[in-house]
PDB file of N, CA and C in Angstrom:
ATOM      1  N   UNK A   1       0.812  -1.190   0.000  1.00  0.00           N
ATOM      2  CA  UNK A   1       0.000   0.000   0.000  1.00  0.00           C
ATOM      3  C   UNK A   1       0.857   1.256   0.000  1.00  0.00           C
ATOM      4  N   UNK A   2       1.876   1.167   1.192  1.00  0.00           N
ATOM      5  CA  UNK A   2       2.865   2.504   0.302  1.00  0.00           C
ATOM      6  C   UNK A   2       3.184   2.668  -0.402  1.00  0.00           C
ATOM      7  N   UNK A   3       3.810   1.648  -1.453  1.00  0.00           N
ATOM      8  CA  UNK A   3       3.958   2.058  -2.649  1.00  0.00           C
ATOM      9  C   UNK A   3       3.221   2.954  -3.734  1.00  0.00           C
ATOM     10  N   UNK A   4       1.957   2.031  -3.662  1.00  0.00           N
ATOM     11  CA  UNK A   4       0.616   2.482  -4.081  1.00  0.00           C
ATOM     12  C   UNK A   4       0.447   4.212  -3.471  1.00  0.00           C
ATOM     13  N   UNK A   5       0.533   4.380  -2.652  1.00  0.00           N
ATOM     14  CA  UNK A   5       0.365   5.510  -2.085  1.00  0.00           C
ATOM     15  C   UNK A   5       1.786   6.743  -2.513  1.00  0.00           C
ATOM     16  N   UNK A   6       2.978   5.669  -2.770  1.00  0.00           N
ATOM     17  CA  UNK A   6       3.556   6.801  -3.058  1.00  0.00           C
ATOM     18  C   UNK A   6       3.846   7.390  -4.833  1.00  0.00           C
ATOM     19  N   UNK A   7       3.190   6.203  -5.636  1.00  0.00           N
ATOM     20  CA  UNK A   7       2.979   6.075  -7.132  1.00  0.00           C
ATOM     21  C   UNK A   7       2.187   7.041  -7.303  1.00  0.00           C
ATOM     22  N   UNK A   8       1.140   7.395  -6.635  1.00  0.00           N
ATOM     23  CA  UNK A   8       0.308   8.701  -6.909  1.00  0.00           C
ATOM     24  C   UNK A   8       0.428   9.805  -5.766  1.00  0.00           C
ATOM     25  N   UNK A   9       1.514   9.937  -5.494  1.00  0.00           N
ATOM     26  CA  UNK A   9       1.934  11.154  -5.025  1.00  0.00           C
ATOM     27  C   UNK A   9       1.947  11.447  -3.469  1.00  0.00           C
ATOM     28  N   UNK A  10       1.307  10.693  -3.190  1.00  0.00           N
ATOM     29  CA  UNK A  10       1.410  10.806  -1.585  1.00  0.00           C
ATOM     30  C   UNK A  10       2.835  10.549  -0.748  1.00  0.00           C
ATOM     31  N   UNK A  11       3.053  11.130   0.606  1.00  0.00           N
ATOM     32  CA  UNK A  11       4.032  10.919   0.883  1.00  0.00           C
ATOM     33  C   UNK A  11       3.698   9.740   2.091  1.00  0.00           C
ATOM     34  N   UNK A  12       4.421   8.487   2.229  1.00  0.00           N
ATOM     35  CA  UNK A  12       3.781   7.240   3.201  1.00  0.00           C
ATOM     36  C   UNK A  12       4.643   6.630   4.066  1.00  0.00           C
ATOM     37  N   UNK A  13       4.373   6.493   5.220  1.00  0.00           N
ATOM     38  CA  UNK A  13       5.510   6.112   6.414  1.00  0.00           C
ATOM     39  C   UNK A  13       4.866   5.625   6.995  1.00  0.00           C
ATOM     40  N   UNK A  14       5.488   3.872   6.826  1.00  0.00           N
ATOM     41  CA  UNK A  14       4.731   2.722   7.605  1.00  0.00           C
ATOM     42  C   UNK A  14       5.228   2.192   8.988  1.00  0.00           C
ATOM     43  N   UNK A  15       4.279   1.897   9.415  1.00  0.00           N
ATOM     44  CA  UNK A  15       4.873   1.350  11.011  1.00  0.00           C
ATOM     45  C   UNK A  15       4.409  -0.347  11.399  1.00  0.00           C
ATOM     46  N   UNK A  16       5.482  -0.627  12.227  1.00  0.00           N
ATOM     47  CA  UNK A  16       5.183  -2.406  12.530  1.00  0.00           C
ATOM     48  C   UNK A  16       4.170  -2.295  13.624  1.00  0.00           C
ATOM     49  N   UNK A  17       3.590  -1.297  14.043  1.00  0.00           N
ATOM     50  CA  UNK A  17       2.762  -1.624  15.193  1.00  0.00           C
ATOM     51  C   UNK A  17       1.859   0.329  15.127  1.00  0.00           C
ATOM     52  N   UNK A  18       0.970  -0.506  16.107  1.00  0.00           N
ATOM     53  CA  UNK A  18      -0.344   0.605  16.738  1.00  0.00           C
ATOM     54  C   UNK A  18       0.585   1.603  17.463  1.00  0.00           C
ATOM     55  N   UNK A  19       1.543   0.870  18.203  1.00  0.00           N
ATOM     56  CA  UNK A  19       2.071   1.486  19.460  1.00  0.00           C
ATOM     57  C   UNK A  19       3.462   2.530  18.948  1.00  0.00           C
ATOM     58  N   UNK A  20       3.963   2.367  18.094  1.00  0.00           N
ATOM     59  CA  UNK A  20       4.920   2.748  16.800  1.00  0.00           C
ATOM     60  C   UNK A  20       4.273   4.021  16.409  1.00  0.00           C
ATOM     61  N   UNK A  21       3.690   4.160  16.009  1.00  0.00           N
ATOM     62  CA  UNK A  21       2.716   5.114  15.591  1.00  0.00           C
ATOM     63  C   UNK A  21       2.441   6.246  16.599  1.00  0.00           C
ATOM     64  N   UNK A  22       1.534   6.001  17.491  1.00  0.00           N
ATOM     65  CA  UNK A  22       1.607   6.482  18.966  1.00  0.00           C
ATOM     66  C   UNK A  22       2.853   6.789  19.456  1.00  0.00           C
ATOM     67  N   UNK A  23       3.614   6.754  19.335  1.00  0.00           N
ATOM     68  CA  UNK A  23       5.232   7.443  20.386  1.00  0.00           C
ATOM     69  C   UNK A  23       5.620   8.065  19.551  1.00  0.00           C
ATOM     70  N   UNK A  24       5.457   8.235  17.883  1.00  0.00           N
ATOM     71  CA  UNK A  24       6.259   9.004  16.598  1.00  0.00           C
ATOM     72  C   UNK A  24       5.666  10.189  16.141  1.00  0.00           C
ATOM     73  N   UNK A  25       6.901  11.217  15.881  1.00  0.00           N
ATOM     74  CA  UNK A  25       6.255  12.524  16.019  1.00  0.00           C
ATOM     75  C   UNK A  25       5.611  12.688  14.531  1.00  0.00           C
ATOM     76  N   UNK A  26       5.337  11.220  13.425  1.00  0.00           N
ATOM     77  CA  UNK A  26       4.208  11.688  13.012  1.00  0.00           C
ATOM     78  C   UNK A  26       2.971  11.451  12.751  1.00  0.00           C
ATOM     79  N   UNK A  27       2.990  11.353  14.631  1.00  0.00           N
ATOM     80  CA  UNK A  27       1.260  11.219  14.040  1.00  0.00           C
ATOM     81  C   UNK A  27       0.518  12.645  14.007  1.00  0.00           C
ATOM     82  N   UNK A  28       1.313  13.512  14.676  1.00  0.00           N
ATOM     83  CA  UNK A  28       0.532  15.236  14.136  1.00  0.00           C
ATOM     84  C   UNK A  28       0.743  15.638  12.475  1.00  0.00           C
ATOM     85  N   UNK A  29       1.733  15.189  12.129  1.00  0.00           N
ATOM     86  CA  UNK A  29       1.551  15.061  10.668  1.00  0.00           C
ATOM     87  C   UNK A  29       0.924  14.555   9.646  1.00  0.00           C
ATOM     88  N   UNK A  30       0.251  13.382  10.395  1.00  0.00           N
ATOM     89  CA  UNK A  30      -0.411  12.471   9.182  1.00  0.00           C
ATOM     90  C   UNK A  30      -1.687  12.854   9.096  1.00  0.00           C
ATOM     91  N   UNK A  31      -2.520  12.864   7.845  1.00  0.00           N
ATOM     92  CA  UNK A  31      -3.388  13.360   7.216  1.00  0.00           C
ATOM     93  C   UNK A  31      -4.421  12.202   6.691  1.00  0.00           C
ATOM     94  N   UNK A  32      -4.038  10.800   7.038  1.00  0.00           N
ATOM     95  CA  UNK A  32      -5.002  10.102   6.773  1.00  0.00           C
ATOM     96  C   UNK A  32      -3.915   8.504   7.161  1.00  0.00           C
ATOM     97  N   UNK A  33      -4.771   7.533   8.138  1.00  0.00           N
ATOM     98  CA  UNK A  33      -4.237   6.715   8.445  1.00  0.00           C
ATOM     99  C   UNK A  33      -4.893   5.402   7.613  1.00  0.00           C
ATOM    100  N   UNK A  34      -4.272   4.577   7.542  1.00  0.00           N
ATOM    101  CA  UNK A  34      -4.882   3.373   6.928  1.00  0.00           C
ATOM    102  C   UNK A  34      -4.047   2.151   7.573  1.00  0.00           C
ATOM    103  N   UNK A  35      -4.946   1.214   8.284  1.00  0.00           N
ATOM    104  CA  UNK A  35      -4.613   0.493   9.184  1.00  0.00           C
ATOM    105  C   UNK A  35      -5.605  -0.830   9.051  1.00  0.00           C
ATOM    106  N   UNK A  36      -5.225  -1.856   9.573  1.00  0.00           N
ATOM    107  CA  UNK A  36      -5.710  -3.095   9.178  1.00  0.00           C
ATOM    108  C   UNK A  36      -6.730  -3.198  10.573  1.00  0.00           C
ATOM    109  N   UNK A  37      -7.485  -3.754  10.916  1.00  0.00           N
ATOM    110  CA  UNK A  37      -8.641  -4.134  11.502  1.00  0.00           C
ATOM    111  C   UNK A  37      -7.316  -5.161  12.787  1.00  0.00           C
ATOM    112  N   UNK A  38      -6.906  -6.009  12.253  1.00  0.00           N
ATOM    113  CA  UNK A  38      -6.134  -6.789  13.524  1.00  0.00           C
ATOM    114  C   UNK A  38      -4.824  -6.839  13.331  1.00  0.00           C
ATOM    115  N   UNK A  39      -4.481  -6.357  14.275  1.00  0.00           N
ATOM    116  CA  UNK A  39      -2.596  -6.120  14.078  1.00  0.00           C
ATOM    117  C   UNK A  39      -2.304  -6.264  15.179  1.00  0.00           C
ATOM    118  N   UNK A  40      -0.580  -6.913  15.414  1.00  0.00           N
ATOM    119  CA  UNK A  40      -0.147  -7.441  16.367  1.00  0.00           C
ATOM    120  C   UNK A  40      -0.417  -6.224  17.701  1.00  0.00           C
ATOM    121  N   UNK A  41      -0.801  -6.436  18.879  1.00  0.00           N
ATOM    122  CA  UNK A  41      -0.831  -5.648  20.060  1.00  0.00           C
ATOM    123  C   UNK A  41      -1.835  -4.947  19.942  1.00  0.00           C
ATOM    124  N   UNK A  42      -2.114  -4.459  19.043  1.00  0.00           N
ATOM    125  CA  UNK A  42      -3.682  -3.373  18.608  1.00  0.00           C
ATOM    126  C   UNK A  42      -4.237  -3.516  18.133  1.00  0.00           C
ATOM    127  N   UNK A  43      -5.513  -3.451  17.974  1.00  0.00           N
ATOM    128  CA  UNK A  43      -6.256  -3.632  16.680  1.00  0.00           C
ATOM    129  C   UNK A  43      -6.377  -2.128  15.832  1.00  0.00           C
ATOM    130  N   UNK A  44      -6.590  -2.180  14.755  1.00  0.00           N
ATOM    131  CA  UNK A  44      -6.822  -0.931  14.352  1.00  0.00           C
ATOM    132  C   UNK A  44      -7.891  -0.090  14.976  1.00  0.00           C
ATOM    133  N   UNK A  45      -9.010  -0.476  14.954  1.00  0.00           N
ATOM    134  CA  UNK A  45     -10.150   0.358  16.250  1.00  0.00           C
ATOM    135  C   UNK A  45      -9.441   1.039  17.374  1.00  0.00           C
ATOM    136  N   UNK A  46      -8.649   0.090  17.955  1.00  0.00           N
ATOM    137  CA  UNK A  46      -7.878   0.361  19.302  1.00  0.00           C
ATOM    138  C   UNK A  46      -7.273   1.831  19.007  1.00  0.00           C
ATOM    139  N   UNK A  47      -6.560   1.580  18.085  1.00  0.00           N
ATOM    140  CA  UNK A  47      -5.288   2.350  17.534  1.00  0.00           C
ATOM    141  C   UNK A  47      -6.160   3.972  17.205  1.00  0.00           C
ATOM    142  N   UNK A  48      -7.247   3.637  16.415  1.00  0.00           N
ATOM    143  CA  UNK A  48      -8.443   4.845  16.041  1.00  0.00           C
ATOM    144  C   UNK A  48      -8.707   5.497  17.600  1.00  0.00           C
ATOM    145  N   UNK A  49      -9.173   4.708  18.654  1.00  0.00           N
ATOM    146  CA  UNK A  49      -9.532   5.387  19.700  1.00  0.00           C
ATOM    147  C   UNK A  49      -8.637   5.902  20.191  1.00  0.00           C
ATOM    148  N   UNK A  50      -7.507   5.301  20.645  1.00  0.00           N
ATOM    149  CA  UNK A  50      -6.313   6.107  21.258  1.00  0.00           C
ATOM    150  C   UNK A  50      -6.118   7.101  20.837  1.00  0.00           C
ATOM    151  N   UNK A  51      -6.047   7.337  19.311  1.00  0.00           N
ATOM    152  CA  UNK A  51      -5.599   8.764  19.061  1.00  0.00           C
ATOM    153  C   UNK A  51      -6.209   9.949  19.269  1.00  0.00           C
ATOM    154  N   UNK A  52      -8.010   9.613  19.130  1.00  0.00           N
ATOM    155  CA  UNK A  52      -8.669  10.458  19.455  1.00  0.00           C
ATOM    156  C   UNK A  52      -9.067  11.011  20.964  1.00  0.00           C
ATOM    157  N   UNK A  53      -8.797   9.977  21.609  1.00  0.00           N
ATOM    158  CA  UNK A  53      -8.288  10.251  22.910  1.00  0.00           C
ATOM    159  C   UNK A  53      -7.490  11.093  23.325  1.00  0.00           C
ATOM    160  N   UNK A  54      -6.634  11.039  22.632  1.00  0.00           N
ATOM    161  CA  UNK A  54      -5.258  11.844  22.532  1.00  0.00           C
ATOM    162  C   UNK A  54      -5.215  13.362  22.753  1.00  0.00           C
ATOM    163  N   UNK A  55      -6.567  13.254  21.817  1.00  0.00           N
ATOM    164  CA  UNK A  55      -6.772  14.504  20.994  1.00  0.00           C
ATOM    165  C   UNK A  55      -6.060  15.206  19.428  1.00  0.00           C
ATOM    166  N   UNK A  56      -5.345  13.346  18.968  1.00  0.00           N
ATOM    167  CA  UNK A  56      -5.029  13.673  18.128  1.00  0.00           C
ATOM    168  C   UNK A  56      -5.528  12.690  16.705  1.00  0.00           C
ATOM    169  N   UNK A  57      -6.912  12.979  16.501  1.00  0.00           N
ATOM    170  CA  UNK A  57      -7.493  11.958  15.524  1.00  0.00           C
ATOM    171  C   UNK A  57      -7.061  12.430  14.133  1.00  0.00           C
ATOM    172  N   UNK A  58      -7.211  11.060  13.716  1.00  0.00           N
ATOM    173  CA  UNK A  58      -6.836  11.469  12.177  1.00  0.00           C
ATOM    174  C   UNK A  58      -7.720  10.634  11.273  1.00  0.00           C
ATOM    175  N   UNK A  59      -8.401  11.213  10.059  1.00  0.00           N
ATOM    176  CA  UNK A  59      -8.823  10.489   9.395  1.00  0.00           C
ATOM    177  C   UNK A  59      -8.319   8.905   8.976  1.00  0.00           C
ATOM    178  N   UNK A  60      -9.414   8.146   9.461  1.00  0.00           N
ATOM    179  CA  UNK A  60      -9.006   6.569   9.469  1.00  0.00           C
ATOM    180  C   UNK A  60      -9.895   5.901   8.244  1.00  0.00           C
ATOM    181  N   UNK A  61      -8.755   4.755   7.482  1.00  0.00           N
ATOM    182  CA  UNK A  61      -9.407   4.037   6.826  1.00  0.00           C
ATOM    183  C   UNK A  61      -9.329   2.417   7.205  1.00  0.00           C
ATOM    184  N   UNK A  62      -9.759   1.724   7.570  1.00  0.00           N
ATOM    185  CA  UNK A  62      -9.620   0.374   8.628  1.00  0.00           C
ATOM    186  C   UNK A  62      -9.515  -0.657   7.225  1.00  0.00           C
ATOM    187  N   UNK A  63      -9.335  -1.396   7.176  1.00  0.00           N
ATOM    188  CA  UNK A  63      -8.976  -2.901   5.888  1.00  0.00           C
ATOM    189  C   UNK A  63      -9.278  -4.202   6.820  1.00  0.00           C
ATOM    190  N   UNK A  64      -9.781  -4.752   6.022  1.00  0.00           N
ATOM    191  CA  UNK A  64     -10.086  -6.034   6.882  1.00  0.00           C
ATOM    192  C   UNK A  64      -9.886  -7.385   5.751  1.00  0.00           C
ATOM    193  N   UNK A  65      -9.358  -8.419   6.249  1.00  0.00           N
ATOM    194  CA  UNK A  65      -9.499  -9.439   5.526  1.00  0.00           C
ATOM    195  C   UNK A  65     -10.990 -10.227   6.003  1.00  0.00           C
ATOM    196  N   UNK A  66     -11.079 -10.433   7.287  1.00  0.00           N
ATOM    197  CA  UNK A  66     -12.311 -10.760   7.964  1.00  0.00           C
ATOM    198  C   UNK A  66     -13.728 -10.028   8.253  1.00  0.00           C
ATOM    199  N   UNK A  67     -14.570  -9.217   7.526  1.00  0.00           N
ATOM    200  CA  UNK A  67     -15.553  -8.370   7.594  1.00  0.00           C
ATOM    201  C   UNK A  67     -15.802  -9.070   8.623  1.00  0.00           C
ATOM    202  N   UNK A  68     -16.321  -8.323   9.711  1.00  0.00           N
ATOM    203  CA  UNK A  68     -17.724  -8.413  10.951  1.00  0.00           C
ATOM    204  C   UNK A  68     -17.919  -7.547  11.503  1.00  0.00           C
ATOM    205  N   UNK A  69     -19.777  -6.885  10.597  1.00  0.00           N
ATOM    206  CA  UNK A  69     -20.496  -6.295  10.692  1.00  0.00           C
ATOM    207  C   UNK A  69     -20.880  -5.496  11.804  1.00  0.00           C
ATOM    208  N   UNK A  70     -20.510  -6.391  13.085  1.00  0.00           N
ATOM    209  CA  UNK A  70     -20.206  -5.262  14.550  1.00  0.00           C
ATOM    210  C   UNK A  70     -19.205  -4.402  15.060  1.00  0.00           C
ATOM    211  N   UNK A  71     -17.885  -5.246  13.896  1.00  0.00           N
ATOM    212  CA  UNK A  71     -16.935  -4.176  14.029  1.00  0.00           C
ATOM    213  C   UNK A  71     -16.864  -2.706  13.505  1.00  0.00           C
ATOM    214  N   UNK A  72     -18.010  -3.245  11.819  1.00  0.00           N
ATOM    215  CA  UNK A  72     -17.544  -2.159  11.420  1.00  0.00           C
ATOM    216  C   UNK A  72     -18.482  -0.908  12.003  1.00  0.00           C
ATOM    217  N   UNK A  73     -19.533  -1.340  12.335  1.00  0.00           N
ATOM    218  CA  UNK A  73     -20.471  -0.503  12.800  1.00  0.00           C
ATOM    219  C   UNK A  73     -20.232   0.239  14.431  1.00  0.00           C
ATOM    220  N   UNK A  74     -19.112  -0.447  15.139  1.00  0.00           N
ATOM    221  CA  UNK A  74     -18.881   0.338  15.940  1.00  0.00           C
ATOM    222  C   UNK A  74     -17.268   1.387  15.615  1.00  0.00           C
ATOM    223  N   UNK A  75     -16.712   0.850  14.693  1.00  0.00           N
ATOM    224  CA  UNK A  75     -15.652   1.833  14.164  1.00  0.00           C
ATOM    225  C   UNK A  75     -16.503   2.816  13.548  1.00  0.00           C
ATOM    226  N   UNK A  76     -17.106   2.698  12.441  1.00  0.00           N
ATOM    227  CA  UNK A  76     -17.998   3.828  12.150  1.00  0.00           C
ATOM    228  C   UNK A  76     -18.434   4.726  12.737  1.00  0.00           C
ATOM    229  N   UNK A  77     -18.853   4.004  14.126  1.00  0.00           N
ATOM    230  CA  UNK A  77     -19.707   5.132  15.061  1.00  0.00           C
ATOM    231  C   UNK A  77     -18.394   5.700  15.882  1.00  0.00           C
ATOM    232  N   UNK A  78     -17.681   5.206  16.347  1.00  0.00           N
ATOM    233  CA  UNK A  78     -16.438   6.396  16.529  1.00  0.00           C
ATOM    234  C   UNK A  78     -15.353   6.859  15.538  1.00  0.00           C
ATOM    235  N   UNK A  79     -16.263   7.385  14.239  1.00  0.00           N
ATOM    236  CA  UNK A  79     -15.126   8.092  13.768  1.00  0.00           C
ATOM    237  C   UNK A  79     -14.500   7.460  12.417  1.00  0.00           C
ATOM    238  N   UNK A  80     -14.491   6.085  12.627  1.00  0.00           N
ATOM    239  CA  UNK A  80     -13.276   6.004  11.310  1.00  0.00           C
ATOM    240  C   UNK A  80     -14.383   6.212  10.067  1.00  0.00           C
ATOM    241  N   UNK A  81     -13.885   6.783   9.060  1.00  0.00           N
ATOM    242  CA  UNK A  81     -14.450   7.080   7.759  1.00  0.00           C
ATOM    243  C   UNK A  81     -14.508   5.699   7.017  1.00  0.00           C
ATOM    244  N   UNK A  82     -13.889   4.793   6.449  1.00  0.00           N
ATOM    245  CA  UNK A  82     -13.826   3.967   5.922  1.00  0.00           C
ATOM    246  C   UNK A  82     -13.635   2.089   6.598  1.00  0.00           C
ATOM    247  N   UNK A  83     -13.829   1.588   6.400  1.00  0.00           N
ATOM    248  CA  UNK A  83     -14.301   0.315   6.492  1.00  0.00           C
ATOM    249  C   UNK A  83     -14.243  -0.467   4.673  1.00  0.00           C
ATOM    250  N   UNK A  84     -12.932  -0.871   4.610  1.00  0.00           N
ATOM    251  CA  UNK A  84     -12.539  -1.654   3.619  1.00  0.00           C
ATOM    252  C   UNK A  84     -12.439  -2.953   3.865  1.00  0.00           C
ATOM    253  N   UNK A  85     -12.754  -3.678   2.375  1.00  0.00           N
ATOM    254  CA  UNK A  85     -12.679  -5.444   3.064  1.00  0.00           C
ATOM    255  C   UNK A  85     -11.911  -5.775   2.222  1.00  0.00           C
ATOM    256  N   UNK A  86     -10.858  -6.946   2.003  1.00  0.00           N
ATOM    257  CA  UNK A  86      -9.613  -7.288   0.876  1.00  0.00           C
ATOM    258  C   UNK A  86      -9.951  -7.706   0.761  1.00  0.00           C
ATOM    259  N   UNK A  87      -9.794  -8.096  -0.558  1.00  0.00           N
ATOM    260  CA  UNK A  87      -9.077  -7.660  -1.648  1.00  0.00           C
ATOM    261  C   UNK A  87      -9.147  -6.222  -2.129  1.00  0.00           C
ATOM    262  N   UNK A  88      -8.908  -4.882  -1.904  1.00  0.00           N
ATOM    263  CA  UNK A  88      -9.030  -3.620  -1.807  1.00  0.00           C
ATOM    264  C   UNK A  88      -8.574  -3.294  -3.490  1.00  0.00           C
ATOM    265  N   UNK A  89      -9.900  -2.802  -3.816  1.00  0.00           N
ATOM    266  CA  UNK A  89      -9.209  -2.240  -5.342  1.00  0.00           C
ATOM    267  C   UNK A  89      -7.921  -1.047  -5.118  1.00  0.00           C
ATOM    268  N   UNK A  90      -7.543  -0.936  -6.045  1.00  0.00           N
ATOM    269  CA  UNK A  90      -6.986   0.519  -6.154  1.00  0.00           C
ATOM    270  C   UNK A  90      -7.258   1.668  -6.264  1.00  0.00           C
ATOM    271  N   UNK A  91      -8.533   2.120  -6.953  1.00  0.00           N
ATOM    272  CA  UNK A  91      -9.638   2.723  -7.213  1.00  0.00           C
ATOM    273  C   UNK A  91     -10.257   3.347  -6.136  1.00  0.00           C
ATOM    274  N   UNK A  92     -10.459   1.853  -5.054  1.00  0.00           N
ATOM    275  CA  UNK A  92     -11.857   1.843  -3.828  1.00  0.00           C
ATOM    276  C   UNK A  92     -10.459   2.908  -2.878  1.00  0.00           C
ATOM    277  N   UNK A  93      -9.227   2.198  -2.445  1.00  0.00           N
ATOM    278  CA  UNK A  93      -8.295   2.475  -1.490  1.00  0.00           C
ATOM    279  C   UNK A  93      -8.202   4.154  -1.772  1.00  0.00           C
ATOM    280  N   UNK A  94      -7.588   4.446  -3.010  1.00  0.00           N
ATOM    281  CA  UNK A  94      -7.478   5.671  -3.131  1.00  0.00           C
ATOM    282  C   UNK A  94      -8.328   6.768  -3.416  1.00  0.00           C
ATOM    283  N   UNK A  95      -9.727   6.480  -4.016  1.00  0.00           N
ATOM    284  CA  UNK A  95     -10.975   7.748  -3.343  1.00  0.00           C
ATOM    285  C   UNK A  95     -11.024   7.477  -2.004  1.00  0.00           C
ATOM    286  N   UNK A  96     -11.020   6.583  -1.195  1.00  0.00           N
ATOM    287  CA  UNK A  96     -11.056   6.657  -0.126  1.00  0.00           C
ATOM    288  C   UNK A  96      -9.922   7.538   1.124  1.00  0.00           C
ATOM    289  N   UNK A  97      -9.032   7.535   0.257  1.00  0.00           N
ATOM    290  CA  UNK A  97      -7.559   7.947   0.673  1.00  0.00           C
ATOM    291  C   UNK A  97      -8.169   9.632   0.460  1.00  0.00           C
ATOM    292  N   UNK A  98      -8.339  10.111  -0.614  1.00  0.00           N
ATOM    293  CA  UNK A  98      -8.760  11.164  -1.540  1.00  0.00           C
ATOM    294  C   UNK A  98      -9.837  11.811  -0.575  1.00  0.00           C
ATOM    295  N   UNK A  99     -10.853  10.827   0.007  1.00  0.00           N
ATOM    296  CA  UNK A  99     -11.764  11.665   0.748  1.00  0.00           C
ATOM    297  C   UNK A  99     -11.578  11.607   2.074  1.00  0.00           C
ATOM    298  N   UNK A 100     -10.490  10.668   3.159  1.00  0.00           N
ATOM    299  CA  UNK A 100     -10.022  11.296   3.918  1.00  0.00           C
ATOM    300  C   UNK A 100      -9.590  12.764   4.406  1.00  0.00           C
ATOM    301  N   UNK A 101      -8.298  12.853   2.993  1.00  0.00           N
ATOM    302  CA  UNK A 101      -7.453  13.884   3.207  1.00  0.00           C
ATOM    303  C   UNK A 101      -8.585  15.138   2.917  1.00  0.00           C
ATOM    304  N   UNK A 102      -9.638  15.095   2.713  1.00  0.00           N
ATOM    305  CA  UNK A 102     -10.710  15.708   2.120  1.00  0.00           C
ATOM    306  C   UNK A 102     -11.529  16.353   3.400  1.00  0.00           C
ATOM    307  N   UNK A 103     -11.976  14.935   3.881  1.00  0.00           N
ATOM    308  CA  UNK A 103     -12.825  15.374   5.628  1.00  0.00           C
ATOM    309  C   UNK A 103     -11.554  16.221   6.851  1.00  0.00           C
ATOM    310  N   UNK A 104     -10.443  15.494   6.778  1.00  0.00           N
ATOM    311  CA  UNK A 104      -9.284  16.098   7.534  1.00  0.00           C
ATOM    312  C   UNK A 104      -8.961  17.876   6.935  1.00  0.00           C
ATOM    313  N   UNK A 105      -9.444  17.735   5.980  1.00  0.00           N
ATOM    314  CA  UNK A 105      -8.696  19.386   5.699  1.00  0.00           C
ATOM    315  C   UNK A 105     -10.136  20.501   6.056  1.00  0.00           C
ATOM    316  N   UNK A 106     -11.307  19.760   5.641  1.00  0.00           N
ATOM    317  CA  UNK A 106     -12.656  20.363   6.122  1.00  0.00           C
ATOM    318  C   UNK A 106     -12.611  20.545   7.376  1.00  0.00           C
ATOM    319  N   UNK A 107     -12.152  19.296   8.146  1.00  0.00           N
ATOM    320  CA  UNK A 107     -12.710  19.759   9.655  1.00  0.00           C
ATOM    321  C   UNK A 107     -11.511  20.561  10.468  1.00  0.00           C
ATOM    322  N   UNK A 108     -10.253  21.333   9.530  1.00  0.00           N
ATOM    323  CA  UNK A 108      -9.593  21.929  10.046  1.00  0.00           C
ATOM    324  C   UNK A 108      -8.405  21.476  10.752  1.00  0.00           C
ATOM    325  N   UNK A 109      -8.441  20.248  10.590  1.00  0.00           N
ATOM    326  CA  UNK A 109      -7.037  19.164  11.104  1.00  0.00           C
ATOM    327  C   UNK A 109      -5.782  20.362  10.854  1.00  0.00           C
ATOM    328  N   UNK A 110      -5.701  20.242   9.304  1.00  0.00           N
ATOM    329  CA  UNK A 110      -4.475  20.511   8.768  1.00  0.00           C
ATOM    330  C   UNK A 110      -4.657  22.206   8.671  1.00  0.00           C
ATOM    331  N   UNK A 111      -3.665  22.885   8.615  1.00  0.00           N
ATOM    332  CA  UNK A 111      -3.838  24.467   8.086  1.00  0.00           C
ATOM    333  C   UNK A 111      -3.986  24.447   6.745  1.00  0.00           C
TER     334      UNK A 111
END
């Protein structure tokens, strides 16, 4: 997916963990996260709440190999914008990417 992300212009800095992310100074920089549903130590939800906790949310797009319908409906309801299931087009990933950075610049995230 970084790649993908950096083939059309984006700039992308991946991390091995939820918790990686959380201690690195960029998560005030990032403008749209995309994170897998279950990852070692965190789940992506997890990872979504913490930040907003934080007070530092960022537009989230969650990926799942395993859809379930309670997950996505309670990520939804706090916040994350997207709820993807893989095999992820390229197409689906990046309007989605596209309307992140979209809601993040509306709601004043970024200057």
């Amino acid at each position: 997916m970084a790649r993908l992300m950096k083939a059309h212009g984006y700039l992308a800095q991946t991390f091995d963990s939820g918790a990686q992310l959380l201690s690195s100074d960029y998560r005030a920089r990032t403008d749209c996260l995309i994170a897998d549903v279950q990852m070692p130590g965190m789940t992506g939800p997890e990872l979504h709440g913490r930040l907003v906790a934080a007070g530092t949310p960022i537009p989230t797009i969650l990926i799942t190999a395993h859809p379930d319908e309670s997950v996505r409906s309670r990520a939804i309801q706090a916040g994350v914008l997207f709820y993807l299931t893989k095999p992820v087009s390229e197409d689906d990933l990046l309007g989605s990417v596209r309307s992140a950075v979209a809601a993040g610049e509306a709601s004043g995230r970024r200057p």
